[in-house]
C-alpha atoms as a PDB file:
ATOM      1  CA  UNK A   1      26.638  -7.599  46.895  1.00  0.00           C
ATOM      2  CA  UNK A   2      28.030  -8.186  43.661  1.00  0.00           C
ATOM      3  CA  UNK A   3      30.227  -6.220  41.623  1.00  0.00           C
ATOM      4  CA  UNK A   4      28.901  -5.231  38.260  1.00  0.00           C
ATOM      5  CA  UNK A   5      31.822  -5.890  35.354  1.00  0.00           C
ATOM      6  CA  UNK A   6      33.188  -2.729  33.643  1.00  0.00           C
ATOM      7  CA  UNK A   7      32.647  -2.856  29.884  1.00  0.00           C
ATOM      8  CA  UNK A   8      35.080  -1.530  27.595  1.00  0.00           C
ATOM      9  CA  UNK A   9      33.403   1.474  26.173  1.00  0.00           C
ATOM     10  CA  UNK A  10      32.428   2.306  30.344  1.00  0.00           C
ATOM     11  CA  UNK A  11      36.105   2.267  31.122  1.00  0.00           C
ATOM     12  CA  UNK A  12      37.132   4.337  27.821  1.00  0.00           C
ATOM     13  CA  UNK A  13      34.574   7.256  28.687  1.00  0.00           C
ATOM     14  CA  UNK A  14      35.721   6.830  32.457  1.00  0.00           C
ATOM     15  CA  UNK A  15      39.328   7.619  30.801  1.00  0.00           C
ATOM     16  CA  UNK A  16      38.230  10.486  28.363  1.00  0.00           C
ATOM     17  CA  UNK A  17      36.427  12.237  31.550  1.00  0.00           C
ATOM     18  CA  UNK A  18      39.514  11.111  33.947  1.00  0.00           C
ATOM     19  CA  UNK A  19      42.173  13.364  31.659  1.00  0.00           C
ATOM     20  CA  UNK A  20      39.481  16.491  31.697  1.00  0.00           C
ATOM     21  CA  UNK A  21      39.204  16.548  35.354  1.00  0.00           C
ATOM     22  CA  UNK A  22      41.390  18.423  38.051  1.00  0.00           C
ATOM     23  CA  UNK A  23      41.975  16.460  41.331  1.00  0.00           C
ATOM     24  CA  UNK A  24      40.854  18.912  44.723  1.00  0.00           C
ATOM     25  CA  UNK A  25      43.859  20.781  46.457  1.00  0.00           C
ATOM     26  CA  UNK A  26      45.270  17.770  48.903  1.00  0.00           C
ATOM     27  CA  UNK A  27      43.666  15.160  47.119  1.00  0.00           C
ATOM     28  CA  UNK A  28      45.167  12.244  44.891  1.00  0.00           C
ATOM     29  CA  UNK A  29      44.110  12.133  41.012  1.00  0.00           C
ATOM     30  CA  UNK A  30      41.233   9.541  40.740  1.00  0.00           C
ATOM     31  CA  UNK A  31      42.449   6.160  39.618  1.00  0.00           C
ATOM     32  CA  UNK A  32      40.332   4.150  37.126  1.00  0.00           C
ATOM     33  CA  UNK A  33      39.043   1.131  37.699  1.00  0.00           C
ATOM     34  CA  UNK A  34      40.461  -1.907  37.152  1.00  0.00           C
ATOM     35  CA  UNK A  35      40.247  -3.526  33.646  1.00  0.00           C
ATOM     36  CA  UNK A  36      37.655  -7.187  33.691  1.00  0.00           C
ATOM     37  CA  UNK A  37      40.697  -9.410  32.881  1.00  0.00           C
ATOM     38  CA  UNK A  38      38.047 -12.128  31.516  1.00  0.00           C
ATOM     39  CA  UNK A  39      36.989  -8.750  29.301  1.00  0.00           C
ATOM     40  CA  UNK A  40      39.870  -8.447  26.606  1.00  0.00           C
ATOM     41  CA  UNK A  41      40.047  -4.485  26.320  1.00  0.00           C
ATOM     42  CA  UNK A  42      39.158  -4.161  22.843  1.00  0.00           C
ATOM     43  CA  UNK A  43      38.718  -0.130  20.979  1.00  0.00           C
ATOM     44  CA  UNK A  44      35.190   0.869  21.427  1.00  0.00           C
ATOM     45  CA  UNK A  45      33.847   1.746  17.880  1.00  0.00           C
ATOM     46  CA  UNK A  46      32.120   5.154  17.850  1.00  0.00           C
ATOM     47  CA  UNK A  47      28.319   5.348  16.439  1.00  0.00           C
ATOM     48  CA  UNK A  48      27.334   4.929  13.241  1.00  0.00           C
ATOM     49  CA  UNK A  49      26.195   7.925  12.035  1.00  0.00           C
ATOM     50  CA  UNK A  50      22.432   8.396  11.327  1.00  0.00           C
ATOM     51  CA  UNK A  51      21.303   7.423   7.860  1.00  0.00           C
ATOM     52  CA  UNK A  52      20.651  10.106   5.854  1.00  0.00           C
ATOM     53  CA  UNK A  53      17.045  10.845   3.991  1.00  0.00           C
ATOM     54  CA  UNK A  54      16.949  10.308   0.527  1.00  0.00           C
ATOM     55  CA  UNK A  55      17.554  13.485  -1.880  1.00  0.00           C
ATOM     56  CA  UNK A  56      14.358  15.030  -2.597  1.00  0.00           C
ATOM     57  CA  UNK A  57      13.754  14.698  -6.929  1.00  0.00           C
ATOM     58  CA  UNK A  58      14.252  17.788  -8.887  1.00  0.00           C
ATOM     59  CA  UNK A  59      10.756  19.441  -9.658  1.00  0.00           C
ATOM     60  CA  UNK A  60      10.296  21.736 -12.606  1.00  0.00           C
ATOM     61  CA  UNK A  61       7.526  24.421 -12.428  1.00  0.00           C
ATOM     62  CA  UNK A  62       4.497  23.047 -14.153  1.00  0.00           C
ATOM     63  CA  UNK A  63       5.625  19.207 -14.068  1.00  0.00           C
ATOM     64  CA  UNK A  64       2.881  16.772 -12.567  1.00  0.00           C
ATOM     65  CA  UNK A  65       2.907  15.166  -9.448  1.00  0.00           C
ATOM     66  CA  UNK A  66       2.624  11.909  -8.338  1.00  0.00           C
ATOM     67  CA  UNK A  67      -0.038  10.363  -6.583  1.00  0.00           C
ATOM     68  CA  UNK A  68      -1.465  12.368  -3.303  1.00  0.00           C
ATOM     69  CA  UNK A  69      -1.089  10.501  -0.175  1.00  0.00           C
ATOM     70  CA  UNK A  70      -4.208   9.945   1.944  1.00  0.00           C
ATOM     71  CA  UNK A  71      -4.899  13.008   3.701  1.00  0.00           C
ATOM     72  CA  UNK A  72      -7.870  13.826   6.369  1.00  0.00           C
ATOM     73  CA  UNK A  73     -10.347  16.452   5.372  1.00  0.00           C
ATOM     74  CA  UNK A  74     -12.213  17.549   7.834  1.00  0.00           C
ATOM     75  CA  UNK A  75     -14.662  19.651   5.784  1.00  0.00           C
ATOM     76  CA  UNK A  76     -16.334  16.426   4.844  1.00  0.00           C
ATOM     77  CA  UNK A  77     -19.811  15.626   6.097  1.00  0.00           C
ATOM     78  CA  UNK A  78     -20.406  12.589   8.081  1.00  0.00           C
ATOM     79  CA  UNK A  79     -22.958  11.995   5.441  1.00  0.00           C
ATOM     80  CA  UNK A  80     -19.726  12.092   3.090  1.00  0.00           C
ATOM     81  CA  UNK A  81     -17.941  10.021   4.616  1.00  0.00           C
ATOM     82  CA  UNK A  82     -20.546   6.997   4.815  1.00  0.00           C
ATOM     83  CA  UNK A  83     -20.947   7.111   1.349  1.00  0.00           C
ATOM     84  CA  UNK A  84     -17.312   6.589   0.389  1.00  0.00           C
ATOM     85  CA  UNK A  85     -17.626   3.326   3.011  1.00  0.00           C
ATOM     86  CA  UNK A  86     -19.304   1.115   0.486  1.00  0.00           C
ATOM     87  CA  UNK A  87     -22.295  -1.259   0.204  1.00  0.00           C
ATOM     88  CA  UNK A  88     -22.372  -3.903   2.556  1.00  0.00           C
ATOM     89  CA  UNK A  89     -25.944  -4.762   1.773  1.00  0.00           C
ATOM     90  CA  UNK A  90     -28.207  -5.954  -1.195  1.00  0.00           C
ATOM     91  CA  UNK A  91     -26.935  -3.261  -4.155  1.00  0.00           C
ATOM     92  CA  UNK A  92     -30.659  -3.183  -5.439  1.00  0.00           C
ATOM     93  CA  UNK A  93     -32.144  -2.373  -1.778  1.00  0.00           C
ATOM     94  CA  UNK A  94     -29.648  -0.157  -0.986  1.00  0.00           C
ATOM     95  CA  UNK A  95     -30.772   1.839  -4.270  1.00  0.00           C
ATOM     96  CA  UNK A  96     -34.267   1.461  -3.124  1.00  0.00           C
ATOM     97  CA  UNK A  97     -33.577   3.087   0.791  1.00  0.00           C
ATOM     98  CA  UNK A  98     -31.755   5.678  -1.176  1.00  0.00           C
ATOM     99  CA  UNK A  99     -34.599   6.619  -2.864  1.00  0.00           C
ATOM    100  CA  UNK A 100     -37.212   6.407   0.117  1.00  0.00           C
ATOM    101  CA  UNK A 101     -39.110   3.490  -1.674  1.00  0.00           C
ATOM    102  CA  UNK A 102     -38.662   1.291   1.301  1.00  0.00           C
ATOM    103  CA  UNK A 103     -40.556   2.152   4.613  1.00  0.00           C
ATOM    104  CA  UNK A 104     -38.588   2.310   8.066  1.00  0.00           C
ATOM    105  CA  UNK A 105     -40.176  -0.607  10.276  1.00  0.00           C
ATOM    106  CA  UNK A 106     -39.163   1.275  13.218  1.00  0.00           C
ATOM    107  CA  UNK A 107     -38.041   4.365  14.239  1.00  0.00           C
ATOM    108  CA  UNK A 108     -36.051   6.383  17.257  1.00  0.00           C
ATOM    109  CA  UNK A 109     -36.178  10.434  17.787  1.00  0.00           C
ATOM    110  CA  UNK A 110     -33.344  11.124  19.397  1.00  0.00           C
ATOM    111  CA  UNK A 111     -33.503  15.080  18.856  1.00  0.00           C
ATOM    112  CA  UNK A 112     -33.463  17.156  21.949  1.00  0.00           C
ATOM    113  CA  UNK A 113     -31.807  14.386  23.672  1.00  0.00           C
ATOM    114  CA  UNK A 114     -28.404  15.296  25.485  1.00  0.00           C
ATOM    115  CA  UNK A 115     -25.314  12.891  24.244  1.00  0.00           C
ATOM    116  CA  UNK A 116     -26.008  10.842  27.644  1.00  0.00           C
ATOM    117  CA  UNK A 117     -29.195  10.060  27.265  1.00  0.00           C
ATOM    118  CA  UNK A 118     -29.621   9.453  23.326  1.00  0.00           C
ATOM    119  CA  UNK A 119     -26.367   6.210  23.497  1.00  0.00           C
ATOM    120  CA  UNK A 120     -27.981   3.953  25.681  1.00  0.00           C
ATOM    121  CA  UNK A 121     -31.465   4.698  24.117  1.00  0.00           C
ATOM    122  CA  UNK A 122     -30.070   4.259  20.448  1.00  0.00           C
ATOM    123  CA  UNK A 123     -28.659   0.926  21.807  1.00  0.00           C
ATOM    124  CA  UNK A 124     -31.343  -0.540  23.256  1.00  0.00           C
ATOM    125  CA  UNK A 125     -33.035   0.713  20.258  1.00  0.00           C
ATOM    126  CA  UNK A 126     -30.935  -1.452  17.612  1.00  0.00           C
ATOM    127  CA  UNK A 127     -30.823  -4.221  19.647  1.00  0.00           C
ATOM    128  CA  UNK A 128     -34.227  -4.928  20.282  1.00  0.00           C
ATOM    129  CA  UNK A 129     -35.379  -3.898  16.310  1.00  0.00           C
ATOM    130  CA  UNK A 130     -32.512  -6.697  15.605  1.00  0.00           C
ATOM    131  CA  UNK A 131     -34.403  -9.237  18.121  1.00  0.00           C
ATOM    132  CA  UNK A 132     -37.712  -7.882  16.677  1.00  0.00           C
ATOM    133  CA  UNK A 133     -36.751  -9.357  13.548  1.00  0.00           C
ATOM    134  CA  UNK A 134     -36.784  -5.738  11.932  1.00  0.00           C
ATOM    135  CA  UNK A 135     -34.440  -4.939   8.519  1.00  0.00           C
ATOM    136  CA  UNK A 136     -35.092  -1.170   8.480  1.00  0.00           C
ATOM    137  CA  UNK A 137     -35.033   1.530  10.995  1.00  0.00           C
ATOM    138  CA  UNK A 138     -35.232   5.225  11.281  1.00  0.00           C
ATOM    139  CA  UNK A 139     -32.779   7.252  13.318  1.00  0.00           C
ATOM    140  CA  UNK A 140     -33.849  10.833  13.871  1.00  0.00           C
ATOM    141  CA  UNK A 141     -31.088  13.252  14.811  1.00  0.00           C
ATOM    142  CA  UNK A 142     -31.756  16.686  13.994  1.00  0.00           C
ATOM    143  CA  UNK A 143     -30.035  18.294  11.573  1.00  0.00           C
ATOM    144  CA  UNK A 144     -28.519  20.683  14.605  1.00  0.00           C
ATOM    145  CA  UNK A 145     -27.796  24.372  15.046  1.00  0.00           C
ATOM    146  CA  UNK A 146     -26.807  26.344  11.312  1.00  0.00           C
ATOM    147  CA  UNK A 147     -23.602  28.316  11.988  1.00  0.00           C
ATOM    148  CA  UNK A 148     -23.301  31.178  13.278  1.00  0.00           C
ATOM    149  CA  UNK A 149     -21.901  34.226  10.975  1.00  0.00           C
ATOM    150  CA  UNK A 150     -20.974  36.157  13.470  1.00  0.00           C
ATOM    151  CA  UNK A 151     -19.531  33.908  16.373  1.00  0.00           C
ATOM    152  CA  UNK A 152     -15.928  34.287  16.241  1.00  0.00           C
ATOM    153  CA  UNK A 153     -15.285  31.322  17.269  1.00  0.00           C
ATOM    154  CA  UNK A 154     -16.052  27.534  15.316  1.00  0.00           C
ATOM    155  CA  UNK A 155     -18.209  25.533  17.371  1.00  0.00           C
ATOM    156  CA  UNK A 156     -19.219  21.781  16.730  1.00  0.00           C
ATOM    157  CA  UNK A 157     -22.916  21.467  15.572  1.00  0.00           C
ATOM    158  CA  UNK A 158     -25.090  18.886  15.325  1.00  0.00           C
ATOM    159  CA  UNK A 159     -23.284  16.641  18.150  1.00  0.00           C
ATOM    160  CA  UNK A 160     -25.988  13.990  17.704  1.00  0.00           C
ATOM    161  CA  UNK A 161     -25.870  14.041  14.039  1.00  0.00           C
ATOM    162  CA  UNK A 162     -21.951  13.207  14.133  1.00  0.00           C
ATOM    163  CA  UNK A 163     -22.177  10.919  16.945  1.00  0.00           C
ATOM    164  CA  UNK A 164     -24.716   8.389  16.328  1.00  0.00           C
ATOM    165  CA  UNK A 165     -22.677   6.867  13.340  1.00  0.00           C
ATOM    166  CA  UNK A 166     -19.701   6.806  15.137  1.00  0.00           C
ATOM    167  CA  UNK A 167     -21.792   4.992  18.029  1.00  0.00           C
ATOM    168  CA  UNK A 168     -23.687   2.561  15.359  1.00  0.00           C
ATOM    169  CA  UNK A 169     -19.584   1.010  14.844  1.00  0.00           C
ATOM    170  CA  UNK A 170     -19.320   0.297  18.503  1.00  0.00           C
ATOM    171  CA  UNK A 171     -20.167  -2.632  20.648  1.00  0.00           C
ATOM    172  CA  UNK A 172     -22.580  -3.858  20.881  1.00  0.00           C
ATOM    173  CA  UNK A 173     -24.666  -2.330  18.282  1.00  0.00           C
ATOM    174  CA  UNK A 174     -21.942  -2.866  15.728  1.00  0.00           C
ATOM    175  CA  UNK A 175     -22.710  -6.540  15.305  1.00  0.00           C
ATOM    176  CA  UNK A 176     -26.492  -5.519  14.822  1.00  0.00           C
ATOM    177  CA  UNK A 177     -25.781  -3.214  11.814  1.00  0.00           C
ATOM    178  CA  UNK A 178     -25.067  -3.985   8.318  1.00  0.00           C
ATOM    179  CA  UNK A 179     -25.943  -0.509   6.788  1.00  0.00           C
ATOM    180  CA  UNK A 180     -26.043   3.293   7.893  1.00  0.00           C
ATOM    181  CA  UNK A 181     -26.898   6.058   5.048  1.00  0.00           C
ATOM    182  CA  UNK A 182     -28.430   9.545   5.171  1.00  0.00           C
ATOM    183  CA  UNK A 183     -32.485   9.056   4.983  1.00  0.00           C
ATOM    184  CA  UNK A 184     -34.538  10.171   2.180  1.00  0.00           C
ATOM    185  CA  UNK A 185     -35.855  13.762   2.237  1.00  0.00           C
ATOM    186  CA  UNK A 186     -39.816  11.842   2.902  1.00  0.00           C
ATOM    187  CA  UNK A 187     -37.726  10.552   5.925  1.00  0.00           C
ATOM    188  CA  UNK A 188     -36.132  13.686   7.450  1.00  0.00           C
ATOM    189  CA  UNK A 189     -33.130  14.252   4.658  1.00  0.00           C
ATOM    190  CA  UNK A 190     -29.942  15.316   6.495  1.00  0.00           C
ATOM    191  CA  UNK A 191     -31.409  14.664  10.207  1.00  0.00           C
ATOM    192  CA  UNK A 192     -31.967  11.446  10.492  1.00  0.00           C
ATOM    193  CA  UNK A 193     -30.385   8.201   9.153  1.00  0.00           C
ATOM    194  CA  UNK A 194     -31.348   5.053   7.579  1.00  0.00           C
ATOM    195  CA  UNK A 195     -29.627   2.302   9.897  1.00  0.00           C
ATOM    196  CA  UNK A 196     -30.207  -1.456   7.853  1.00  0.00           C
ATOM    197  CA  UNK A 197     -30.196  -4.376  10.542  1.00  0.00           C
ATOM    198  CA  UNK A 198     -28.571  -7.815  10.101  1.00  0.00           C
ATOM    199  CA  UNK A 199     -30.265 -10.876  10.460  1.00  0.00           C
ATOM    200  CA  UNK A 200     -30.565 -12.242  14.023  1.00  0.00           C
ATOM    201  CA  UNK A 201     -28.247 -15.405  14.118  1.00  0.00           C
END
């Protein structure tokens, strides 16, 4: 077995602890170990200290800010957050699903469903509108239980409502889907969702 060579900053911590220890009654002093002689015994320089953060700027009361950073707000509605997404389809259809003027080819009721049954269903659903040929479909969700005043305690609502856009950006529906929007109230309004198909390649 080979011998592993002693580096210089091993043997000068060996020597600090060496000095601080007290050899057992009857026992010789430990002895430290040899210096490498093909390892010139050079000082070992201590560590750098850590950089420092950057003084915060004076701030006067009443002065402006600068720009917010990007923060998460959860009190945002799913239907929120879609619309900040952006249009990936034709502006002037888009307006018209908006407004209700076009009419769903298809459509899925997922309400009532539990979380393991209403995936696989909403999957095959896209997949064989898209192999259908179909643009437009309806989503039905539910718009899910209203809070509670009284419960002490927050609980999620509408599971299927927050899910099902979250699933419609997953494989392999996510290929299949150019478009997802809150219907129009003649379509079901906040519980159920306009989801715009790509064109089979």
């Amino acid at each position: 077995m080979s011998r592993r060579r002693v580096r210089p900053d091993e043997l000068d911590l060996w020597h600090r602890v060496a000095r601080q220890t007290e050899a057992l009654p009857g026992r010789p002093k430990p002895k430290a170990p040899a210096p490498d002689p093909k390892t010139p015994d050079r000082p070992v320089r201590p560590p750098e200290p850590a950089a420092l953060p950057p003084p915060l700027s004076s701030f006067r009361m009443g002065q402006k800010t600068g720009p917010r950073a990007e923060t998460h707000d959860f009190h945002k509605t799913t239907s929120d957050r879609m619309n900040t997404e952006g249009v990936n389809m034709d502006a002037r259809a888009f307006t018209r699903m908006k407004r209700g003027r076009l009419e769903p080819e298809g459509r899925i009721d997922l309400h009532g469903m539990t979380l393991d049954q209403a995936h696989p269903a909403l999957s095959q659903f896209i997949l064989t509108g898209q192999a259908r040929g179909l643009r437009l479909v309806l989503v039905i969700t539910g718009k899910g239980l209203r809070e509670d005043p009284y419960d002490p305690m927050p609980r999620r609502r509408g599971v299927l409502k927050t899910q099902v856009p979250m699933w419609l950006k997953m494989p392999p529906v996510a290929q299949a889907v150019l478009q997802v929007t809150e219907a129009h109230r003649k379509h079901g309004g906040g519980g159920a969702y306009y989801v715009y198909l790509r064109r089979r390649r």
